[in-house]
N, C-alpha and C. Protein backbone atom coordinates (compact mmCIF):
# COMPACT_ATOMS: atom_id res chain seq x y z
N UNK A 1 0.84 -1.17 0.00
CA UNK A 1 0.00 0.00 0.00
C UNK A 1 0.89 1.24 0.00
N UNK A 2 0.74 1.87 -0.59
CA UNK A 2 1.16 3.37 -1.19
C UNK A 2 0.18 4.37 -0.49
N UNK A 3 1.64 4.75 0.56
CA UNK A 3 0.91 6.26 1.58
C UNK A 3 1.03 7.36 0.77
N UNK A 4 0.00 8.43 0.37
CA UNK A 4 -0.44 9.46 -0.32
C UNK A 4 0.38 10.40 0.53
N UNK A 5 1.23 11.48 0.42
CA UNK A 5 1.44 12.40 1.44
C UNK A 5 -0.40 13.50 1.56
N UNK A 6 0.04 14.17 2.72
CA UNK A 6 -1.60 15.23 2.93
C UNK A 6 -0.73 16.16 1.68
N UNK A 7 -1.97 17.46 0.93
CA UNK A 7 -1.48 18.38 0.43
C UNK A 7 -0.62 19.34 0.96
N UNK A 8 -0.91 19.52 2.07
CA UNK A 8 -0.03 20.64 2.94
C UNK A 8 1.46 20.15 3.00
N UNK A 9 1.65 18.42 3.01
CA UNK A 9 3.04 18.20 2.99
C UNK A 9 3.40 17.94 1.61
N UNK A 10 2.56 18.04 0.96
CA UNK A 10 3.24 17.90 -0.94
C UNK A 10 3.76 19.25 -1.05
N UNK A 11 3.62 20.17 -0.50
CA UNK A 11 3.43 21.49 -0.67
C UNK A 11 5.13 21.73 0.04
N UNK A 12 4.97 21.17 1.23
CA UNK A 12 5.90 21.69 1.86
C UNK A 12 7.17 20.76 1.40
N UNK A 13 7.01 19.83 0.83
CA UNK A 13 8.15 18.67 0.22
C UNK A 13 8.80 19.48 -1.39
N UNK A 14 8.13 20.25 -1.49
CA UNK A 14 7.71 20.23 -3.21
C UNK A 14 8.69 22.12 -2.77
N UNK A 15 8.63 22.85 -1.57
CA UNK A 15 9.04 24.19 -1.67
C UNK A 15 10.43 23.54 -1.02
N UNK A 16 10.53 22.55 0.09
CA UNK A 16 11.88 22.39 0.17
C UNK A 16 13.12 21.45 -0.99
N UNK A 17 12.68 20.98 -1.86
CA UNK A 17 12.85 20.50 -3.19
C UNK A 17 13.13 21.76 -4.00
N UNK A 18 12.67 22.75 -4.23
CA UNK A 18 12.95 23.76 -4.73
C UNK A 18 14.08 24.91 -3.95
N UNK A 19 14.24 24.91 -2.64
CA UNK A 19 15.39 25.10 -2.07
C UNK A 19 16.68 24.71 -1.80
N UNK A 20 16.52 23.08 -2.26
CA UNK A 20 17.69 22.71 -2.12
C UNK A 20 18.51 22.70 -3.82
N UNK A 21 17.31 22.64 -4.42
CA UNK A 21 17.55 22.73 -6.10
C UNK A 21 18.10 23.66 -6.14
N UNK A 22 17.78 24.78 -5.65
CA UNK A 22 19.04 26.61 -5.31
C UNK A 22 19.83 26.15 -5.12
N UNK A 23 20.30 25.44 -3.85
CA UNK A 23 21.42 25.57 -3.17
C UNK A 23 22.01 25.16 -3.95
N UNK A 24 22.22 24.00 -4.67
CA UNK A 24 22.88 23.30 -5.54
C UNK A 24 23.34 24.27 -6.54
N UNK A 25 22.53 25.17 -7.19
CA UNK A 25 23.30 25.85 -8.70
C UNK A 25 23.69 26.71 -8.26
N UNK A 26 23.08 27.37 -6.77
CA UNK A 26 24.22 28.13 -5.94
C UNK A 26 25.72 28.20 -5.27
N UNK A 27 25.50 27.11 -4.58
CA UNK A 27 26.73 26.75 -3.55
C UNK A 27 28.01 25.98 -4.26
N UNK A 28 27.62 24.92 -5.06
CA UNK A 28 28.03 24.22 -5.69
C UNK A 28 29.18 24.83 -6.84
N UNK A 29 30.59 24.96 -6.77
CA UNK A 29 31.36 25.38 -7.47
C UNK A 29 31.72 24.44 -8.76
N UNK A 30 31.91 23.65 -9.01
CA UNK A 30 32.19 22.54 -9.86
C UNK A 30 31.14 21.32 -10.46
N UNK A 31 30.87 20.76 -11.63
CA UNK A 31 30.05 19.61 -11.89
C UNK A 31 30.55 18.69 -12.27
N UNK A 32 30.41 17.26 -12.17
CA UNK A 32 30.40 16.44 -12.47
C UNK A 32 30.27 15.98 -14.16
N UNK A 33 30.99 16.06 -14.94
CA UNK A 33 30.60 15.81 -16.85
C UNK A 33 30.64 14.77 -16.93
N UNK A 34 29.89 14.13 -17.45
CA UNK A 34 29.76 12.23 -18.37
C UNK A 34 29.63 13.39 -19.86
N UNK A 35 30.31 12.59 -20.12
CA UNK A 35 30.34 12.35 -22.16
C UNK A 35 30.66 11.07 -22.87
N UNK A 36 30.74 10.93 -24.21
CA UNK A 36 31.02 9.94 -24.61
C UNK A 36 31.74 10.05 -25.58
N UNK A 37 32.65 9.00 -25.74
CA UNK A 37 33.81 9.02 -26.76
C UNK A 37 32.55 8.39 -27.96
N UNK A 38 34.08 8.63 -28.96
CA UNK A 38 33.43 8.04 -30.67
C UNK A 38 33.01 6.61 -30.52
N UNK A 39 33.30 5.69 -29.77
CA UNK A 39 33.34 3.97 -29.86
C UNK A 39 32.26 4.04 -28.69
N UNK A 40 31.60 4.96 -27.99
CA UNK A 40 30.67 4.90 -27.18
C UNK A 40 30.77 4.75 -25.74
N UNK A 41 32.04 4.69 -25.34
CA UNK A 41 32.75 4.32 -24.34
C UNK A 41 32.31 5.56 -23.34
N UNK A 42 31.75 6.04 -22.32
CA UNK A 42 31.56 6.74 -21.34
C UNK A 42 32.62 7.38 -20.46
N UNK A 43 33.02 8.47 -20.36
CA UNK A 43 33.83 9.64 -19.52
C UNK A 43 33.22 10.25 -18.38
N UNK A 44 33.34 10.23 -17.32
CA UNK A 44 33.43 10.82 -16.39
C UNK A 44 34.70 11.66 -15.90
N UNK A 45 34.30 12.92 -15.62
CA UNK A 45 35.16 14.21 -15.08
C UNK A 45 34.29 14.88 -14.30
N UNK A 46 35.06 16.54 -14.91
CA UNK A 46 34.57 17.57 -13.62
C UNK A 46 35.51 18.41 -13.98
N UNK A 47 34.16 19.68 -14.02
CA UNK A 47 35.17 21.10 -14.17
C UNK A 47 34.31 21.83 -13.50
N UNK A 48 35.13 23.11 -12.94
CA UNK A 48 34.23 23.84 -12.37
C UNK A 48 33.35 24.86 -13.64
N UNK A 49 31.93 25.54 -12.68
CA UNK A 49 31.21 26.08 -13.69
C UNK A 49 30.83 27.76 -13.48
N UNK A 50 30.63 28.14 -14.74
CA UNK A 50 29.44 29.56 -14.29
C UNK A 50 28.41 29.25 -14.96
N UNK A 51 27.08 30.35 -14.18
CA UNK A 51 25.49 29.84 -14.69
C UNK A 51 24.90 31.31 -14.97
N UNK A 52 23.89 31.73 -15.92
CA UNK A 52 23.55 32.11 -16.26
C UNK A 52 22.40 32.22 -15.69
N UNK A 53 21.37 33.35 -16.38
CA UNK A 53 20.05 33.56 -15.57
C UNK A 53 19.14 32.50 -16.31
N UNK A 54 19.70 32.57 -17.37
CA UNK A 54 18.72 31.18 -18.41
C UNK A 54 19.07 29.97 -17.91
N UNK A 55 20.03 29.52 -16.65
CA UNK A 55 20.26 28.82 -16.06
C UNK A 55 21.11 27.56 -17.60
N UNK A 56 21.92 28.54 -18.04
CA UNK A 56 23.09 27.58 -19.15
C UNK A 56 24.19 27.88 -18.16
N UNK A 57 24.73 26.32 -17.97
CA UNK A 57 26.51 26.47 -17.79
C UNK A 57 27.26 26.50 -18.75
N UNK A 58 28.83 26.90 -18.11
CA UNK A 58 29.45 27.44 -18.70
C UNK A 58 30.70 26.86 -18.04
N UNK A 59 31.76 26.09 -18.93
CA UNK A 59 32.62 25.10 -18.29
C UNK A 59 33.60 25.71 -19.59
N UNK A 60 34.78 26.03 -18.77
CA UNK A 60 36.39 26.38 -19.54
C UNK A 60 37.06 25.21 -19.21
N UNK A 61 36.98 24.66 -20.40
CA UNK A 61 37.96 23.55 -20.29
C UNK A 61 39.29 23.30 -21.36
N UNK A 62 40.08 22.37 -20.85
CA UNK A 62 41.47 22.24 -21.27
C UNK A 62 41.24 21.54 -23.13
N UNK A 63 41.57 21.66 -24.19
CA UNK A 63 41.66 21.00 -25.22
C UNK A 63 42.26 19.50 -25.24
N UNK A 64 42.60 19.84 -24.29
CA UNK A 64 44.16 18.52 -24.35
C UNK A 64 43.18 17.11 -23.40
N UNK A 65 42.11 17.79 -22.79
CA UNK A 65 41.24 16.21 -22.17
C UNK A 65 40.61 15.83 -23.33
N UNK A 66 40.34 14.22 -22.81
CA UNK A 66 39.12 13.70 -23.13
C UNK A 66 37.78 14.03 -23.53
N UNK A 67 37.17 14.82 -22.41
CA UNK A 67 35.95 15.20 -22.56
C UNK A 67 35.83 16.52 -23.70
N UNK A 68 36.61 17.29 -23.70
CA UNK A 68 36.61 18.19 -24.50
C UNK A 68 36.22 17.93 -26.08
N UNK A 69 37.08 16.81 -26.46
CA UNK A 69 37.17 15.69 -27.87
C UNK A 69 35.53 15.70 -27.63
N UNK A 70 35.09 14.91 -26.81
CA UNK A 70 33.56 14.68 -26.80
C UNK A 70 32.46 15.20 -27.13
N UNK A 71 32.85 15.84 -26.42
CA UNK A 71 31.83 17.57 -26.55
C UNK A 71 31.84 17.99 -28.07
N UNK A 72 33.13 18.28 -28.31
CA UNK A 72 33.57 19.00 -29.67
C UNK A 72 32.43 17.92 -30.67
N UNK A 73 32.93 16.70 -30.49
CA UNK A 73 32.60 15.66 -31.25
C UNK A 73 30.64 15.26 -31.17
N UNK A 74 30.20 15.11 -30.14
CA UNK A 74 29.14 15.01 -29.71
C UNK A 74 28.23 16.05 -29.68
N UNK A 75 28.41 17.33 -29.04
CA UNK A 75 28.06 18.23 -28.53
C UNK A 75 26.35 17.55 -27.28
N UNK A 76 26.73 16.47 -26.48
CA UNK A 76 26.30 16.60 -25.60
C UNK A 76 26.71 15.60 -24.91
N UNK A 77 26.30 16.17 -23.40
CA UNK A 77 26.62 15.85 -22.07
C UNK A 77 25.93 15.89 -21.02
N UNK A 78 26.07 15.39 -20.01
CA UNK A 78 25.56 15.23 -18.45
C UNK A 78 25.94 16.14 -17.59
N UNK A 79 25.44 16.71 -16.82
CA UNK A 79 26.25 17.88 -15.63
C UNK A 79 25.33 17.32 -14.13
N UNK A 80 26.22 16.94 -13.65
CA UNK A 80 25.68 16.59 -12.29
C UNK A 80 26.51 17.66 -11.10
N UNK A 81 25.70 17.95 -10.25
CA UNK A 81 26.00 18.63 -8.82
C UNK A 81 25.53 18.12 -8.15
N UNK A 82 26.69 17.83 -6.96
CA UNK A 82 26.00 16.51 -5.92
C UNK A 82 26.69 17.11 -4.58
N UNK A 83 25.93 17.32 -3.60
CA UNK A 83 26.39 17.71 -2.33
C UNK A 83 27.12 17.17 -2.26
N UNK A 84 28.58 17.61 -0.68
CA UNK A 84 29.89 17.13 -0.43
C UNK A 84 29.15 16.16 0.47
N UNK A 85 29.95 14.63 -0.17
CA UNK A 85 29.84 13.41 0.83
C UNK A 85 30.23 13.48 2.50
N UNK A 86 31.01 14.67 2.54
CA UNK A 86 31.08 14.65 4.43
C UNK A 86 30.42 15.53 5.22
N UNK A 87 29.31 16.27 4.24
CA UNK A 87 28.27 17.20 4.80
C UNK A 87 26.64 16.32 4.59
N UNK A 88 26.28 15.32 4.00
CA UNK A 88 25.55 14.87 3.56
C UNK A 88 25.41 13.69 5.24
N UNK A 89 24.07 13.95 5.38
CA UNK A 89 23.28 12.96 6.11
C UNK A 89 23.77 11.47 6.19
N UNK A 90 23.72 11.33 4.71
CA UNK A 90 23.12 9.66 4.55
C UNK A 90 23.98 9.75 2.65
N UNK A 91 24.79 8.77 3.04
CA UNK A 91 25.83 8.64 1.71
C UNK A 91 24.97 7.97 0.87
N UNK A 92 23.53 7.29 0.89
CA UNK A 92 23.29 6.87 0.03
C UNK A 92 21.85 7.48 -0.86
N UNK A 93 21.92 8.89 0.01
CA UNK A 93 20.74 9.70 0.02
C UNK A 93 21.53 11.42 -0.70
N UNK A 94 22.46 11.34 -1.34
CA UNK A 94 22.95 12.65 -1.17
C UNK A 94 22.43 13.41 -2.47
N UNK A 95 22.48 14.96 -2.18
CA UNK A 95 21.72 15.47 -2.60
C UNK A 95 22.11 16.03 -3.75
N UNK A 96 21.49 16.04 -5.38
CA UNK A 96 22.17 16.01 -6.56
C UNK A 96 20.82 16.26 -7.44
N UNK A 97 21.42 17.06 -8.44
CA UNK A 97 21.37 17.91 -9.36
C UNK A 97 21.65 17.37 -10.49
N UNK A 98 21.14 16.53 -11.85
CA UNK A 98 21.82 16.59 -13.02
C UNK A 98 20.98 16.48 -14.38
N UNK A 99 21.86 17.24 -15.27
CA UNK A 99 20.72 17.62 -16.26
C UNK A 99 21.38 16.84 -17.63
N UNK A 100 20.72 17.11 -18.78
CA UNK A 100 21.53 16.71 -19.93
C UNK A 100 21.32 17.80 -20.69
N UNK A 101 22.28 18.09 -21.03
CA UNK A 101 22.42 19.60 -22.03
C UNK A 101 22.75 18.94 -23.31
N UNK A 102 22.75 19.90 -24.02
CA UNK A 102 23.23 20.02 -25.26
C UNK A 102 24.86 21.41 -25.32
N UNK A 103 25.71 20.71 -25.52
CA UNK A 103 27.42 21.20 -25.13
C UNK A 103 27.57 22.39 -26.60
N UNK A 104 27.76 23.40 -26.79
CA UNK A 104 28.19 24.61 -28.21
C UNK A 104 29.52 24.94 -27.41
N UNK A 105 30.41 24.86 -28.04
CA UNK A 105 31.54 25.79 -28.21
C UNK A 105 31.71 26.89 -27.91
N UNK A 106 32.15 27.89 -27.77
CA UNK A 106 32.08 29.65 -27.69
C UNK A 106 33.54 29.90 -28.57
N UNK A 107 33.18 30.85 -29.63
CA UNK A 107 34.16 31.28 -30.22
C UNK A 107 34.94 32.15 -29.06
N UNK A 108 35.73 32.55 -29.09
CA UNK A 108 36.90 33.51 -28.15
C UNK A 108 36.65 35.22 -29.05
N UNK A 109 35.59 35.07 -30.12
CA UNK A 109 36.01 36.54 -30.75
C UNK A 109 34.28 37.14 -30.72
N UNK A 110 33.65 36.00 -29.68
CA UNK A 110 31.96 36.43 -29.90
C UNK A 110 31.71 36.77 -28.81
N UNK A 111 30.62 37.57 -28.70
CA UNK A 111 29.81 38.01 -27.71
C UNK A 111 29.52 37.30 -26.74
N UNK A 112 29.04 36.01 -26.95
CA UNK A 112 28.56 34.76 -26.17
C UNK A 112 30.02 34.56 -25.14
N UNK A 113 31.14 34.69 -25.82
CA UNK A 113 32.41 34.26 -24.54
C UNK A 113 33.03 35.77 -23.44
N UNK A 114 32.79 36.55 -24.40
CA UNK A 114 32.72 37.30 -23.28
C UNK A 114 32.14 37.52 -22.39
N UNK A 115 30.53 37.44 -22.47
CA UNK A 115 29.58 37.21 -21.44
C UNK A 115 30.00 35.74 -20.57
N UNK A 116 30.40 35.54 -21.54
CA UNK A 116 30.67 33.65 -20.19
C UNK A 116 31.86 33.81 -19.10
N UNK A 117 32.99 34.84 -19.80
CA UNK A 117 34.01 34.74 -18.95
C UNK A 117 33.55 35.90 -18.06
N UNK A 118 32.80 37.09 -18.27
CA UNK A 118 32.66 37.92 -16.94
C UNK A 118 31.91 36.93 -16.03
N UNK A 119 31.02 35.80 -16.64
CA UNK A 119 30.54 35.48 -14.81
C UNK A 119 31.19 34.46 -14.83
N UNK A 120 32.56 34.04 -15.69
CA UNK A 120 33.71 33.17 -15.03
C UNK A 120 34.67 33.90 -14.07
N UNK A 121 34.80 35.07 -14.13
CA UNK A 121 35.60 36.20 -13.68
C UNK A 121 35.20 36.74 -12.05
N UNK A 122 33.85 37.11 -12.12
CA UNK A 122 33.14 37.25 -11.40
C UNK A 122 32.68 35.97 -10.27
N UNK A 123 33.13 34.94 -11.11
CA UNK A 123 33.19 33.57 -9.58
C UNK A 123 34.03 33.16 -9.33
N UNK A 124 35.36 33.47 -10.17
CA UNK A 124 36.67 32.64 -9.74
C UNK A 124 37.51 33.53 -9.53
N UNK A 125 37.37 34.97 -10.11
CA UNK A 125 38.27 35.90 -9.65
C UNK A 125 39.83 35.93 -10.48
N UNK A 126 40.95 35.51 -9.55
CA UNK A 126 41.94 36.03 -10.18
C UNK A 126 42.52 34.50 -10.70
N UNK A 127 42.39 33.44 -10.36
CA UNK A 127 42.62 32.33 -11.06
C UNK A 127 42.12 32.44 -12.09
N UNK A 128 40.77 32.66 -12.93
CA UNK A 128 40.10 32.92 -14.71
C UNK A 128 40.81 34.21 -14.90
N UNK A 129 41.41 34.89 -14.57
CA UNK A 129 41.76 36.23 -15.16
C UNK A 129 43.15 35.18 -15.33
N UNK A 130 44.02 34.55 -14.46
CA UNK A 130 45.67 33.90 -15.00
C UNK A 130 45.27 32.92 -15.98
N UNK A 131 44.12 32.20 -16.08
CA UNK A 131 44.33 31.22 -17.54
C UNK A 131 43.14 31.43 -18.87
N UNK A 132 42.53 32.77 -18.43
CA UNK A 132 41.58 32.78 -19.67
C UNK A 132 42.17 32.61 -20.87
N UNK A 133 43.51 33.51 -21.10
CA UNK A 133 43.55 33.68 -22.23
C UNK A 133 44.87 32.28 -22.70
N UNK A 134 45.44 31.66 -21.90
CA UNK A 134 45.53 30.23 -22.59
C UNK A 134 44.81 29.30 -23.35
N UNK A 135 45.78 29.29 -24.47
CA UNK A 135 45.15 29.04 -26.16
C UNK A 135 44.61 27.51 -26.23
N UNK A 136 45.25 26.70 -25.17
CA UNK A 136 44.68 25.40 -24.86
C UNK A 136 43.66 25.54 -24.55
N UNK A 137 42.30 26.04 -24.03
CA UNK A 137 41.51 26.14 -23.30
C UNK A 137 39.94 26.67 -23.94
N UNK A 138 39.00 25.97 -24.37
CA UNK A 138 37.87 26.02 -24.70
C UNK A 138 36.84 26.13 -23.70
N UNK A 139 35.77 27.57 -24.07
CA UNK A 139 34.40 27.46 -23.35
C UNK A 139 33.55 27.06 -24.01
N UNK A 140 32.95 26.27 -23.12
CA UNK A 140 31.27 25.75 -23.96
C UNK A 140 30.35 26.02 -23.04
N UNK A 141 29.53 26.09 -23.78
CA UNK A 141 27.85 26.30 -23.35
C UNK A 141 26.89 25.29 -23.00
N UNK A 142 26.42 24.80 -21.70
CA UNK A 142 25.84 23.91 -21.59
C UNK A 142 24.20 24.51 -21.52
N UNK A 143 23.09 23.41 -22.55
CA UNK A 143 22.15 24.37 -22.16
C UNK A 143 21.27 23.48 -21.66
N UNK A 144 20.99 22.79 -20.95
CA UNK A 144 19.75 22.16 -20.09
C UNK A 144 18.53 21.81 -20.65
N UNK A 145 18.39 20.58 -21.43
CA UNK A 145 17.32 20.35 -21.63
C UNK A 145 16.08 19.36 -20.94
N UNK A 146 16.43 18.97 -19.59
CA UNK A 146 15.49 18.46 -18.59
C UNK A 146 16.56 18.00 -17.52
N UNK A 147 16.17 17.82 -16.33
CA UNK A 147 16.81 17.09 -15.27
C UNK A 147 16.54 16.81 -14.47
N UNK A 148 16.86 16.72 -13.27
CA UNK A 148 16.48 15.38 -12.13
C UNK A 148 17.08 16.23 -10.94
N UNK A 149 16.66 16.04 -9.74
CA UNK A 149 16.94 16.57 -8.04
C UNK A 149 16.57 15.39 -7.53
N UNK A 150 17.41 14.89 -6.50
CA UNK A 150 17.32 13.89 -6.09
C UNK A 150 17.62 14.76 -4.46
N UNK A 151 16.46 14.96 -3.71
CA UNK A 151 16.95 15.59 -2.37
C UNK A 151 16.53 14.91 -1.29
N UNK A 152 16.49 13.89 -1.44
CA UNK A 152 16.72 12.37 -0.52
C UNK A 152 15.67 11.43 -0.57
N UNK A 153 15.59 10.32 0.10
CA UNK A 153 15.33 9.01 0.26
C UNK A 153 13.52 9.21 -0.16
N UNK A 154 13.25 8.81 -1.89
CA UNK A 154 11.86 8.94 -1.71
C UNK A 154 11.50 10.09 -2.65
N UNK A 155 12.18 11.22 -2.70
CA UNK A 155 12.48 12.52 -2.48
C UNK A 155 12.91 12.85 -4.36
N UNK A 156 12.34 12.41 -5.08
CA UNK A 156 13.17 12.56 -6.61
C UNK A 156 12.18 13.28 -7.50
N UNK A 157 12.96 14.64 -8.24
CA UNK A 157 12.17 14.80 -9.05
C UNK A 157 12.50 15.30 -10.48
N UNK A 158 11.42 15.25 -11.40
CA UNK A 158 11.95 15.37 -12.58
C UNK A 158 11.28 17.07 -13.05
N UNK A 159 12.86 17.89 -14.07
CA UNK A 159 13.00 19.46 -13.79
C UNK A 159 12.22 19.50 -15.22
N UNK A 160 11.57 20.37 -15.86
CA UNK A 160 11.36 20.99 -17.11
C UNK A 160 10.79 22.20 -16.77
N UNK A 161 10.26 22.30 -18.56
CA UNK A 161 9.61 23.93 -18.48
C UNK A 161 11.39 24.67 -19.20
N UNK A 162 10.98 25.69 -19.91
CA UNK A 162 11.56 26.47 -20.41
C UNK A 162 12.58 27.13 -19.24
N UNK A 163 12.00 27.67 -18.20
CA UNK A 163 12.57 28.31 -17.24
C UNK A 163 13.52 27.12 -16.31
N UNK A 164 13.45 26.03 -16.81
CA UNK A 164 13.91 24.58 -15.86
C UNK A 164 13.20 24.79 -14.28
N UNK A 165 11.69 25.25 -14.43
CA UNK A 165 10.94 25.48 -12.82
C UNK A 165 10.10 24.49 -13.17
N UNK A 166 9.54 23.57 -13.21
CA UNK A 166 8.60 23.03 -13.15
C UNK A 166 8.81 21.50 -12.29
N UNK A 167 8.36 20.78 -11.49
CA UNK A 167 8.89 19.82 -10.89
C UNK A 167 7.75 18.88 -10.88
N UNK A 168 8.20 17.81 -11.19
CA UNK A 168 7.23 16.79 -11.25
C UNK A 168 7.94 15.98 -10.10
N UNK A 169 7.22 15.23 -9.09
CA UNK A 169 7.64 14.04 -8.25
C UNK A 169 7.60 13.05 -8.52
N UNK A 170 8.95 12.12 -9.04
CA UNK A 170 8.51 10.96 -9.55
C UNK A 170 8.10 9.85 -8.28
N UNK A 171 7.14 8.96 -8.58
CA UNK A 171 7.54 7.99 -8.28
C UNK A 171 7.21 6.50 -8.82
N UNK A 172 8.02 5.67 -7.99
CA UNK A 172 8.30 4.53 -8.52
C UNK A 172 6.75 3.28 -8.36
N UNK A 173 6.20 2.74 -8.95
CA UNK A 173 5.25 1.74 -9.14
C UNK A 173 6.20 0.10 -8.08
N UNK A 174 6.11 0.26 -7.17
CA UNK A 174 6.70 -1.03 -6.72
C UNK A 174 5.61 -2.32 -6.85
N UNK A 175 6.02 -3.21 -7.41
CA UNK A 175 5.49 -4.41 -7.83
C UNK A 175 5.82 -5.86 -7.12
N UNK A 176 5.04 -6.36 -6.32
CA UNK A 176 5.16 -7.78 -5.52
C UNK A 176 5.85 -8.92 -6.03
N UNK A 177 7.02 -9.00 -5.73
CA UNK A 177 7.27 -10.29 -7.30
C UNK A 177 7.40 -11.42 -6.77
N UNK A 178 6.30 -11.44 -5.57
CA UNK A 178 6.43 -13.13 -5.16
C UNK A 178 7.96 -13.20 -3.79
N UNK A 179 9.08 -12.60 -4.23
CA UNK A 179 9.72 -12.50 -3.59
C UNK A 179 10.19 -12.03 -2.19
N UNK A 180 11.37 -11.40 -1.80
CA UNK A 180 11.28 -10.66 -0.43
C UNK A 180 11.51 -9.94 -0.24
């Protein structure tokens, strides 16, 4: 049997779900990237990010990785933000953020990268001012086309809507299988 929450606590599950979904594109300096090579083979990394009001990241990364090839090659990817494992409750409950974008390039002579590096500038300070202009180093544009908050045990939901505000609560259909 499947307990219904009351409305007053869908309400109140559903505004703290939306607070911790802040905290995350707030607090959170760095994401988590999955991409995929040409043979299909899966990458996991991590670069740190800047975000936009349209809520697109914005990841300066090295030419010389892996994931970069990917991106270039693919132009899409995974961005996960996942609370720090030694601030988190319950290691198997921790609290995460991840979307699948679609990855663009930024020319270095367009409008689009200058806007990316002032709010790279503006969050990292004087470390993006010492390697912006190293020639190894590509920005891309991540732009969010649905994602997932996982803000604990039970607790999962799925993001859309243009504005990425809209939250649906998933849940799961558990099925008796005879078993235990």
């Amino acid at each position: 049997m499947q307990i219904q929450p009351k409305p007053d606590q869908a309400v109140d599950s559903l505004a703290k779900a939306r607070a911790i979904y802040e905290k995350l594109l707030t607090e959170q300096r760095s994401a988590m990237l999955a991409t995929v090579n040409a043979d299909g083979w899966p990458l996991a990394s991590y670069a740190p990010f800047a975000l936009d009001q349209a809520k697109n990241f914005y990841l300066f990364v090295s030419t010389l990785s892996q994931h970069t090839a990917n991106l270039a090659r693919s132009g899409q990817a995974s961005l996960m933000l996942i609370a720090d494992e030694a601030q988190s409750l319950q290691v198997f409950a921790r609290q995460r953020l991840t979307f699948s974008c679609r990855a663009t390039p930024l020319a270095r002579d367009s409008e689009a990268w200058s806007g990316a590096s002032l709010l790279y500038e503006a969050r990292f300070g004087d470390f993006f001012q010492l390697v912006r202009d190293f020639s190894d180093f590509q920005m891309f544009r991540f732009t969010p086309e649905q994602g997932w908050l996982v803000a604990g045990f039970g607790q999962a939901y799925e993001i859309s809507g243009a504005a990425l505000d809209q939250f649906s609560h998933r849940r799961e259909n558990i099925k008796d299988n005879g078993g235990g």
